[in-house]
Protein backbone atom coordinates (compact mmCIF):
# COMPACT_ATOMS: atom_id res chain seq x y z
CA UNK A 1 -18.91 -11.42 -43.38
CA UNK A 2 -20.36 -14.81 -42.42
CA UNK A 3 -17.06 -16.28 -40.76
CA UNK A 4 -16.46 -12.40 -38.87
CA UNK A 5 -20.25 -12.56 -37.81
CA UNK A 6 -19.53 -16.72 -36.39
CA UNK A 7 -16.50 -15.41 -34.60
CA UNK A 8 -18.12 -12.89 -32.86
CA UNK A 9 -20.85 -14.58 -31.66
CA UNK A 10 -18.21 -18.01 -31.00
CA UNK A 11 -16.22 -15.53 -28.83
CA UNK A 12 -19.08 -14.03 -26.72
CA UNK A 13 -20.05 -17.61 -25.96
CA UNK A 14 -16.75 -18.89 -24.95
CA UNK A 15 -16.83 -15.47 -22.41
CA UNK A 16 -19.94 -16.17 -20.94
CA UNK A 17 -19.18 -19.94 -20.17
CA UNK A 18 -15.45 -19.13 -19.10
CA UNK A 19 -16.77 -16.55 -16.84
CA UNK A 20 -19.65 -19.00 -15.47
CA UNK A 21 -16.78 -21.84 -15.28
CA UNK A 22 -14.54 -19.63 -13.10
CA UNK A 23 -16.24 -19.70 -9.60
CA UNK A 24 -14.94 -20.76 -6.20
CA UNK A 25 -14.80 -24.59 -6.57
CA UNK A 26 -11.60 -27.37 -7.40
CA UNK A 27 -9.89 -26.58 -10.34
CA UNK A 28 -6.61 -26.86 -12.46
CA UNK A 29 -4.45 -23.83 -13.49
CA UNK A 30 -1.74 -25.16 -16.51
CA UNK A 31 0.79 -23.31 -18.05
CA UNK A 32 2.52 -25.56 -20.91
CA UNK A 33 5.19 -25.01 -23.44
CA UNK A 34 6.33 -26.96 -26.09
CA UNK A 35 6.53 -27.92 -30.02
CA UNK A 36 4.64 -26.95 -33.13
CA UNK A 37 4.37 -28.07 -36.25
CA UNK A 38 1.86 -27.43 -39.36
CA UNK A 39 1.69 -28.05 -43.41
CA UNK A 40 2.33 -24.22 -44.58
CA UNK A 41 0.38 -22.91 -47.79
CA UNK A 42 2.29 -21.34 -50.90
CA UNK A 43 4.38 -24.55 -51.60
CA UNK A 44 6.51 -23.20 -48.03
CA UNK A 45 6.90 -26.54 -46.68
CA UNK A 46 6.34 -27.61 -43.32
CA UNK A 47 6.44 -24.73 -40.51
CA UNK A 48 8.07 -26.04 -37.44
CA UNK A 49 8.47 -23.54 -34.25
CA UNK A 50 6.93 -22.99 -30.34
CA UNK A 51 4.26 -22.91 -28.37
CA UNK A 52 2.68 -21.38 -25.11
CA UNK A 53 -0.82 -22.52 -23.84
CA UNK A 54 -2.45 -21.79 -20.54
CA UNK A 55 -5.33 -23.68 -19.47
CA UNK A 56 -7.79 -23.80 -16.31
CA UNK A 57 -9.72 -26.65 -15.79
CA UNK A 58 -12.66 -27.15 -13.71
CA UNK A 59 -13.46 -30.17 -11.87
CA UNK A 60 -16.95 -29.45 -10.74
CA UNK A 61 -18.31 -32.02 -13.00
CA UNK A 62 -16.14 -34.44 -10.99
CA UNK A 63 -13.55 -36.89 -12.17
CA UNK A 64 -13.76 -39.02 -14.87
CA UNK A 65 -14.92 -35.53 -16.80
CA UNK A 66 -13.88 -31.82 -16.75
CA UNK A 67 -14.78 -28.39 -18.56
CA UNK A 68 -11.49 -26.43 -19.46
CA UNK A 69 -11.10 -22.96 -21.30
CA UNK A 70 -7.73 -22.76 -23.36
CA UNK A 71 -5.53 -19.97 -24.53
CA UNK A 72 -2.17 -20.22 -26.21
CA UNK A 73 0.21 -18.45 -28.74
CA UNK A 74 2.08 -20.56 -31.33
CA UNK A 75 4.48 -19.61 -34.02
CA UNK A 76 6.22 -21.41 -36.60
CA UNK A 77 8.04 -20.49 -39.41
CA UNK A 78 9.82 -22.30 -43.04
CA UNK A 79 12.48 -21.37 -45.17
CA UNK A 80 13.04 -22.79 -48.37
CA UNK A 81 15.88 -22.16 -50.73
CA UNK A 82 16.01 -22.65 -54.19
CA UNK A 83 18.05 -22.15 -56.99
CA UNK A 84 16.16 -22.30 -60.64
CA UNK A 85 18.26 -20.15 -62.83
CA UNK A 86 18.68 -17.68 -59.81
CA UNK A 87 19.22 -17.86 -55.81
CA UNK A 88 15.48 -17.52 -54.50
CA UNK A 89 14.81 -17.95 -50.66
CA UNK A 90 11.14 -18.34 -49.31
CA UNK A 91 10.62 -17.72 -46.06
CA UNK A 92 6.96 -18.15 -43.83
CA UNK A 93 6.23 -16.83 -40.26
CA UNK A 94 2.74 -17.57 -38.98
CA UNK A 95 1.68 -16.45 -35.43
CA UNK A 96 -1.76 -17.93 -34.67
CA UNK A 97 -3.66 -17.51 -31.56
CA UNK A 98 -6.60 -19.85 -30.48
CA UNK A 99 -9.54 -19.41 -27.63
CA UNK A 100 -10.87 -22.85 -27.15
CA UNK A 101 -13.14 -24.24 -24.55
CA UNK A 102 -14.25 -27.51 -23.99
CA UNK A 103 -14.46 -31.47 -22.12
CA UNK A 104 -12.08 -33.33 -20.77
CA UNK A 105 -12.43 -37.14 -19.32
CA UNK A 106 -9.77 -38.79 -18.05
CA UNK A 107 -8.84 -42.47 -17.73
CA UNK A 108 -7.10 -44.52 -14.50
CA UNK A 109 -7.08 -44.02 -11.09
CA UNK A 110 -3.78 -42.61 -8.65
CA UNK A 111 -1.33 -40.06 -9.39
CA UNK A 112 -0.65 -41.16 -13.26
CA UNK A 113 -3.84 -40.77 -15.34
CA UNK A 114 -4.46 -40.43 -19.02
CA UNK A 115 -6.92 -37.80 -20.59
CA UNK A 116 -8.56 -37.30 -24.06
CA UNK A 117 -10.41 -33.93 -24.65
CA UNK A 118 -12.69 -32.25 -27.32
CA UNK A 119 -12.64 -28.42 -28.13
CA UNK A 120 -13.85 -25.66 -29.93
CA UNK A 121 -13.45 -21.75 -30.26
CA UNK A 122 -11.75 -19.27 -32.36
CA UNK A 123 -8.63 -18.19 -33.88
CA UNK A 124 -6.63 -15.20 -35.14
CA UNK A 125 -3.82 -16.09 -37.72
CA UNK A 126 -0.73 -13.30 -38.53
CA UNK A 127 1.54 -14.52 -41.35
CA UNK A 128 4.42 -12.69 -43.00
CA UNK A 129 5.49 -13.87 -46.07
CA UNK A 130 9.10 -13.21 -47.70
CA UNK A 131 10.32 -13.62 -51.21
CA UNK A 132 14.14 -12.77 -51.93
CA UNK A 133 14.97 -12.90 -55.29
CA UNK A 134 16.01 -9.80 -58.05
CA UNK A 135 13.17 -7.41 -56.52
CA UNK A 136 12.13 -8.65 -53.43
CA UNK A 137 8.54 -9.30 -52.26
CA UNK A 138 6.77 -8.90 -49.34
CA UNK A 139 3.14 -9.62 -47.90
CA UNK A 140 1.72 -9.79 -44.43
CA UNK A 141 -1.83 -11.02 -44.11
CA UNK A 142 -4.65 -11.66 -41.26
CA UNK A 143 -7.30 -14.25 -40.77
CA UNK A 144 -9.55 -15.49 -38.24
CA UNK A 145 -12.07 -18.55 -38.15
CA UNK A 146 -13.74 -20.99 -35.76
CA UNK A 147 -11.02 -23.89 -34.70
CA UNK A 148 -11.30 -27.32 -33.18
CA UNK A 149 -8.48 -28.81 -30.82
CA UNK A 150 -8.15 -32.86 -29.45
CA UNK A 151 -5.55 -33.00 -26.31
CA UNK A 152 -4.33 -36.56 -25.72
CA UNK A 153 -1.83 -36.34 -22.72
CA UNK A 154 -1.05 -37.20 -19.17
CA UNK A 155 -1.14 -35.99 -15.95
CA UNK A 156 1.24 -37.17 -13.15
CA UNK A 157 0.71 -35.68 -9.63
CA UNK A 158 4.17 -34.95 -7.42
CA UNK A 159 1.96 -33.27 -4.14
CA UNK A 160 -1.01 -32.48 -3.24
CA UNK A 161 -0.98 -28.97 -5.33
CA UNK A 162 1.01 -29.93 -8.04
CA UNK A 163 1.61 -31.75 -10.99
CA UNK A 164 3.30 -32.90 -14.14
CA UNK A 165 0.94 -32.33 -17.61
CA UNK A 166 2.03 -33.66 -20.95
CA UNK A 167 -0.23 -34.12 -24.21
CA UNK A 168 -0.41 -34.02 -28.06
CA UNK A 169 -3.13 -31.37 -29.87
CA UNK A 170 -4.05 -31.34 -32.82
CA UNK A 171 -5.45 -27.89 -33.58
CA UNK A 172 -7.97 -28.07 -36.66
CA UNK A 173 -8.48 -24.52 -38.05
CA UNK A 174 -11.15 -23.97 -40.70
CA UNK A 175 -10.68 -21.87 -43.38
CA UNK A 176 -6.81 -20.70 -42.23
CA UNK A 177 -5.21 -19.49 -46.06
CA UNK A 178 -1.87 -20.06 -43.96
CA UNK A 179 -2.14 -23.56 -43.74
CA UNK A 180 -2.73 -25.90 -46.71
CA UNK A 181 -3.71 -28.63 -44.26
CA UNK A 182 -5.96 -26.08 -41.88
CA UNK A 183 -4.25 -27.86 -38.78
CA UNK A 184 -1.38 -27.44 -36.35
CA UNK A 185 0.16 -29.75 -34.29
CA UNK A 186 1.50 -29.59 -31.12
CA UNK A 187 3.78 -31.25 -28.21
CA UNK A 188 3.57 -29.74 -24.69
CA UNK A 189 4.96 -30.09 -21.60
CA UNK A 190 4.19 -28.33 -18.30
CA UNK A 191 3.28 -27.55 -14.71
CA UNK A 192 -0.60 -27.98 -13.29
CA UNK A 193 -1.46 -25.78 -10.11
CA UNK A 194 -4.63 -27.34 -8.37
CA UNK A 195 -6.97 -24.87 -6.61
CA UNK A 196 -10.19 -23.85 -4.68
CA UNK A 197 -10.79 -26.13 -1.63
């Protein structure tokens, strides 16, 4: 009840600073894609798969700091296979979903900069879990929490619209029963748009 009531009110204040963030004014648009990885619970291993994120960024506060809002879909998945006295194969899907918003400052001067960032929002977690052995078991479960993210990356401009975005996350998810470590990491790589003026 508690962590369903923190949600809530966690997503209703990410809306209302999202929709005060997005006003005419600079700003980055960034779709990335990339790598994930996270420490799966149930003795599953490590889950490796993909990830989507899409970001805008607003420069308002002017450069060396920014306020972004973050969205993006991972999945990642493990299969074990074991044999103890009969063939048994374990197999973990886990589709998470995180709203994060939060600061961004960025380091050096010119087209090639460095950035470190700070987050927090909510997640949703789906994970399917798969036992194959005489009888065959199956379980799909739900979860949802407040989340913490840290981007380390860079950003390399190629014009005066675009540019090249690159960074490590590490996704800290409280209270995820998916994840024995609570945390997902990530590798992304993408395209920036820059708009307003």
């Amino acid at each position: 009840m508690f962590r369903s009531a923190a949600v809530f009110v966690t997503i209703v204040l990410l809306a209302s600073v999202a929709t005060a963030a997005i006003e005419p004014g600079d700003g980055l648009l960034i779709v990335n894609a990339g790598y994930a990885a996270g420490k799966l619970s149930g003795g599953a291993g490590t889950g490796e798969g993909g990830i989507i994120a899409l970001t805008f960024e607003k420069l308002d506060w002017g450069q060396p700091a920014s306020m972004f809002f973050n969205l993006s879909y991972s999945e990642i998945s493990s299969e074990i296979k074991r044999v103890d006295g009969r063939a048994d194969s374990l197999t973990v899907n886990i589709n998470t979903l995180p709203m994060f918003i939060g600061g961004k400052g960025y380091l050096g001067e010119g087209s090639l900069q460095g950035y470190v960032g700070l987050s927090f929002g909510v997640y949703f977690t789906s994970s399917e879990t798969a036992l194959t052995d005489t009888g065959g078991n199956y379980a799909k479960r739900h979860s949802m929490g407040l989340g913490m993210g840290v981007p380390i990356g860079l950003s390399l401009s190629i014009g005066k619209t675009l540019f090249i975005n690159a960074n490590y996350t590490l996704n800290w998810l409280w209270g995820n029963d998916a994840l024995s470590s609570n945390a997902i990491h990530t590798a992304n790589l993408g395209i920036g748009f820059k708009t307003g003026k």
